[in-house]
Protein backbone atom coordinates (compact mmCIF):
# COMPACT_ATOMS: atom_id res chain seq x y z
CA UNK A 1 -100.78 157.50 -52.11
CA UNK A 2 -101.59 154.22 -49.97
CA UNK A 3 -101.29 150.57 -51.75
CA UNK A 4 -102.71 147.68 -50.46
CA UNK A 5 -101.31 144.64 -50.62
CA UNK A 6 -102.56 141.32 -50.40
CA UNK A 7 -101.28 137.82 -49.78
CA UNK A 8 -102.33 134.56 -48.55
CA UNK A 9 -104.57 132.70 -51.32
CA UNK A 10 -104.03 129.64 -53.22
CA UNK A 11 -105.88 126.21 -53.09
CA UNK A 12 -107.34 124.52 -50.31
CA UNK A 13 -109.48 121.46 -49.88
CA UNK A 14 -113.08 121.73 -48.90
CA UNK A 15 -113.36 122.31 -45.25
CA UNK A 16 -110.08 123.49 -45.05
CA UNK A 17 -109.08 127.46 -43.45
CA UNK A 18 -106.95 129.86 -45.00
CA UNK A 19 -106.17 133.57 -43.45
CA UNK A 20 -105.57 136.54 -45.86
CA UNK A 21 -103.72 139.40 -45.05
CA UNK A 22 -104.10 143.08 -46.29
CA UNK A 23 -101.28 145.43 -45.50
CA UNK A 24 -101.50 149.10 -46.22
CA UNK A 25 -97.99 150.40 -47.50
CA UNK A 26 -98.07 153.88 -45.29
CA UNK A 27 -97.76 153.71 -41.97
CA UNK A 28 -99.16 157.16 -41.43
CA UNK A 29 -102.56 156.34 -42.63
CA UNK A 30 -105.51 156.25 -40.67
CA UNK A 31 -108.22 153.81 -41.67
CA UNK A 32 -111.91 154.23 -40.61
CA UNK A 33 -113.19 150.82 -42.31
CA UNK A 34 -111.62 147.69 -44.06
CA UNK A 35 -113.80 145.58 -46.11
CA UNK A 36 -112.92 142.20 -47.40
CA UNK A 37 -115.05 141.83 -50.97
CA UNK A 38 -114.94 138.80 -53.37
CA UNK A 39 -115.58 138.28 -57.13
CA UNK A 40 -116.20 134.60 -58.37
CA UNK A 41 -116.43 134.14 -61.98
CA UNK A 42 -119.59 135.16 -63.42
CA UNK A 43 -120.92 136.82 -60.11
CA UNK A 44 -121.13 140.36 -59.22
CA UNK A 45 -119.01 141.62 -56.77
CA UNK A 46 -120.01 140.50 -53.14
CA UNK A 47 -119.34 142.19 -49.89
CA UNK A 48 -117.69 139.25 -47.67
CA UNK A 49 -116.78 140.96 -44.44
CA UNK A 50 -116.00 144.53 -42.83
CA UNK A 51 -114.41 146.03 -39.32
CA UNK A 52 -114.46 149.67 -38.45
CA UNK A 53 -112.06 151.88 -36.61
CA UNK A 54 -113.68 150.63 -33.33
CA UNK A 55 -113.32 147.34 -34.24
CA UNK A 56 -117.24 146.59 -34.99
CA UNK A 57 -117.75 143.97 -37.52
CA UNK A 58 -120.12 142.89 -40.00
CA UNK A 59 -120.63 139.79 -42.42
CA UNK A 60 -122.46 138.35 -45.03
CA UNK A 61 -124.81 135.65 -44.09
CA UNK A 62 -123.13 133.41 -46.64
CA UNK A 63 -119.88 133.42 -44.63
CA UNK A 64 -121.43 134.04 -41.30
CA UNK A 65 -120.15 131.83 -38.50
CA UNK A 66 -117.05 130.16 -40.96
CA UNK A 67 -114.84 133.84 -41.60
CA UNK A 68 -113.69 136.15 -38.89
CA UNK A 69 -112.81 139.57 -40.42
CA UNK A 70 -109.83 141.26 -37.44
CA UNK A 71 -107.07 143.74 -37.83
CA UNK A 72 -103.76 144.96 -35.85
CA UNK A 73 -103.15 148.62 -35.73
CA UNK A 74 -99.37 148.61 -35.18
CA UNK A 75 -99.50 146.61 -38.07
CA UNK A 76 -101.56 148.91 -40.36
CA UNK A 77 -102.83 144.98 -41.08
CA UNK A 78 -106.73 143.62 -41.42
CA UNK A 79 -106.92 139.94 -41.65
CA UNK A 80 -109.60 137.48 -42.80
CA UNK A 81 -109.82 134.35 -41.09
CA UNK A 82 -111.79 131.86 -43.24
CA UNK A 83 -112.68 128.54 -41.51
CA UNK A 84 -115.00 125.27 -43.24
CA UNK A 85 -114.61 126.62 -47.07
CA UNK A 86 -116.82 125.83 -49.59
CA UNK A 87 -116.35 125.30 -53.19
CA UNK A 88 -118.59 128.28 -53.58
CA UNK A 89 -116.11 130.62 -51.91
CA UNK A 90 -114.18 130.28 -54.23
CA UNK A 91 -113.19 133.56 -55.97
CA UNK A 92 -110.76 137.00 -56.32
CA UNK A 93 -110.52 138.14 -52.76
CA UNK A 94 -110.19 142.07 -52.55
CA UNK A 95 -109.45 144.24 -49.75
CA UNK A 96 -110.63 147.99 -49.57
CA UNK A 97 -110.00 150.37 -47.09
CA UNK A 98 -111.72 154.16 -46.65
CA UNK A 99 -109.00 155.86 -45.23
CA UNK A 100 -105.92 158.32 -45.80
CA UNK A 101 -102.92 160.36 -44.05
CA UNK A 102 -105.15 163.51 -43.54
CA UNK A 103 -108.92 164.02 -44.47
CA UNK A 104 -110.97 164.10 -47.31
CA UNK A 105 -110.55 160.42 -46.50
CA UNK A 106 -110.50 157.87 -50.03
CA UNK A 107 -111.48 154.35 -51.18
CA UNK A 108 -108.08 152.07 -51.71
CA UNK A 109 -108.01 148.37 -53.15
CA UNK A 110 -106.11 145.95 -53.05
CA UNK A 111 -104.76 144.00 -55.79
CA UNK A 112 -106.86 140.82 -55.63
CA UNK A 113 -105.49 137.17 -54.02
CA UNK A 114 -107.32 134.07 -55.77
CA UNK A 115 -108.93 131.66 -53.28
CA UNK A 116 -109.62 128.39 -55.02
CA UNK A 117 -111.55 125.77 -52.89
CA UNK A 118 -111.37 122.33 -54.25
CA UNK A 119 -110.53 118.77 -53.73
């Protein structure tokens, strides 16, 4: 079984950065794509920012240009830079991973870190 866990949220100003981190617990596991998703109150779940295996990333055009989605290997580690944020990013940030020891490969989530953007 793989956990996920997540740190680095709390409150910054607008225009202010913040970096979350999203460890996976075995070191064994091999990860073919880590997605960072968010949740603001309300809303519907909202893909934010993914990286594949190969390191080829993707983004939402709402965060395109101010979040930089990155991982380290050794680590077992994916990372996601945020830069310029904006009272409307403010939400549950979750990471997911497709991944596992050995194949069929699964879906594993993280346990949510709270972003809150405001002066």
């Amino acid at each position: 079984q793989v956990q996920l866990v997540e740190s680095g949220g709390g409150l910054v100003q607008p225009g202010g950065s913040m970096r979350l981190s999203c460890t996976a617990s075995e070191s064994r596991v091999k990860i073919t794509v880590t997605r960072w998703y968010r949740q603001a109150a309300g809303k519907e779940r909202e893909l934010v920012a993914a990286i594949t295996g190969t390191d080829i990333t993707s983004y939402a055009d709402s965060v395109k240009g101010r979040f930089t989605i990155s991982r380290d290997s050794a680590k077992n580690t994916a990372y996601l830079h945020m830069n310029g944020l904006k009272p409307d990013d403010t939400a549950i940030y979750l990471c997911n991973i497709v991944g596992g020891i050995l194949p069929p490969f699964k879906d594993y989530w993280g346990q949510g870190t709270l972003v809150t953007v405001s002066s």
